[in-house]
Protein backbone atom coordinates (compact mmCIF):
# COMPACT_ATOMS: atom_id res chain seq x y z
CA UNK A 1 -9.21 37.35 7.67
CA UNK A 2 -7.81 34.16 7.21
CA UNK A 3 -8.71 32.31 3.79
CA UNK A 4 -11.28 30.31 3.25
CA UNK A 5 -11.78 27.07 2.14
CA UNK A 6 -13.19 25.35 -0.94
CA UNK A 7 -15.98 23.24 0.90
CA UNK A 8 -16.66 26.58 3.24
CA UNK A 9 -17.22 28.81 -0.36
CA UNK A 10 -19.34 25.92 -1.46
CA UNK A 11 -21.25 25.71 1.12
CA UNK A 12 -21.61 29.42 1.57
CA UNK A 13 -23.52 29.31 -1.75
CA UNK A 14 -26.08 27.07 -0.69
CA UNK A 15 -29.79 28.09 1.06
CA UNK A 16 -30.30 26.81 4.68
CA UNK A 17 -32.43 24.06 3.59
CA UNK A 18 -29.87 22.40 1.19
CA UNK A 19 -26.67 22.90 4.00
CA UNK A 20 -29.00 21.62 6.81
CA UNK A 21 -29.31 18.50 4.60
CA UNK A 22 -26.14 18.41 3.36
CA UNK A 23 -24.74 18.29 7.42
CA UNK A 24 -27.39 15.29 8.20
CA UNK A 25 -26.03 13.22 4.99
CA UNK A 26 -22.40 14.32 6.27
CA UNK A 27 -23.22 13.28 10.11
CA UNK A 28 -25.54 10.03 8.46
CA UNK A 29 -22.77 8.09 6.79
CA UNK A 30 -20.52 5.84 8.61
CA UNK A 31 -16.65 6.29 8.87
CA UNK A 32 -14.50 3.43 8.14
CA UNK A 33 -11.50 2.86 10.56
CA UNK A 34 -10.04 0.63 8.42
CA UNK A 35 -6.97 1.58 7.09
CA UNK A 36 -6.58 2.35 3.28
CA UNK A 37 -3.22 0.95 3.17
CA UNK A 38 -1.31 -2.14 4.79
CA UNK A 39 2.21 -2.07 4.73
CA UNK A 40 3.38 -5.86 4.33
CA UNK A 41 6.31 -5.38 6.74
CA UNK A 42 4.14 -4.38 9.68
CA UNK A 43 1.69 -7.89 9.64
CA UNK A 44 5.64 -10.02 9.51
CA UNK A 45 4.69 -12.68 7.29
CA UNK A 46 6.57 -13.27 4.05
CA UNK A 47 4.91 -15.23 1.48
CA UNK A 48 7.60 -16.07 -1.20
CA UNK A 49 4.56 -17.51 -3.75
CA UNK A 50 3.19 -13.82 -3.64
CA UNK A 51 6.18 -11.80 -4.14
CA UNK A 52 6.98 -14.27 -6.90
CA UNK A 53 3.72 -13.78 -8.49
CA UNK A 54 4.18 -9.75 -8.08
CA UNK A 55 7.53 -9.84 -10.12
CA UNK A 56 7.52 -8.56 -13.68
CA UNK A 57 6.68 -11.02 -16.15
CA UNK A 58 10.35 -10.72 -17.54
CA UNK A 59 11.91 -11.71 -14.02
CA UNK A 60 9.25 -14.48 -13.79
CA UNK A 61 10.76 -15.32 -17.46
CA UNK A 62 14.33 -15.13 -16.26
CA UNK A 63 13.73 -17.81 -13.33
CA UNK A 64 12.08 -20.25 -15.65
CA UNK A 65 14.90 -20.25 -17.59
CA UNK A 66 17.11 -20.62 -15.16
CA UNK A 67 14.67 -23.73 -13.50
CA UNK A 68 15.20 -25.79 -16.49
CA UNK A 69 19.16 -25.17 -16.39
CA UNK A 70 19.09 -26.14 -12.86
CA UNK A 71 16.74 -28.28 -12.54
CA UNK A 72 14.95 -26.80 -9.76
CA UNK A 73 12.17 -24.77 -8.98
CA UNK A 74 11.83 -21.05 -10.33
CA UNK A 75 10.43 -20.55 -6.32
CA UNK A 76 13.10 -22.11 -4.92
CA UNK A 77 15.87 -20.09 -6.80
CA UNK A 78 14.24 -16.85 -5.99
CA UNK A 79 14.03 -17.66 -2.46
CA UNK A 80 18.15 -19.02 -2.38
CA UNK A 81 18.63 -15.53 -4.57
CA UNK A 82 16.88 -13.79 -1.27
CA UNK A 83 18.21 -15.68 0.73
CA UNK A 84 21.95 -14.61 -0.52
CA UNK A 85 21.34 -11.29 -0.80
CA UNK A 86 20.06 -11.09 3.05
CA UNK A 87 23.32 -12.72 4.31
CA UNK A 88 25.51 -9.97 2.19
């Protein structure tokens, strides 16, 4: 006999009455097909603002500093910093 399952011994201890309504409120509610996840790469956009604002708040730190040293935006040098490390 193979071994049964949680739900199945669960069930098992219920009365006719209380699985009958248990399988209408089962069959009743409405399955989403929506995923529960998105993986970025499959849509193909990039959006540099919302990787930026996803970084730690240290990194975010790191290219301000680095901003007012070259006087340019803390966007911009995390996108030529990408943009580097793609061409390597």
């Amino acid at each position: 006999m193979e071994k049964e399952s949680v739900f199945h011994h669960l069930v098992s201890d219920l009365s006719l009455d209380e699985r009958k309504k248990l399988l209408e409120n089962l069959n009743s509610q409405s399955i989403s097909t929506e995923p529960l996840y998105s993986d970025e790469k499959e849509s193909g956009e990039f959006d540099l603002n919302d990787w930026y604002e996803k970084m730690p708040w240290y990194m975010r730190l790191w290219y301000f500093f680095l901003s007012l040293l070259k006087s340019s935006s803390p966007e911009k040098i995390y996108e030529d910093k990408l943009i580097a490390s793609a061409q390597q």
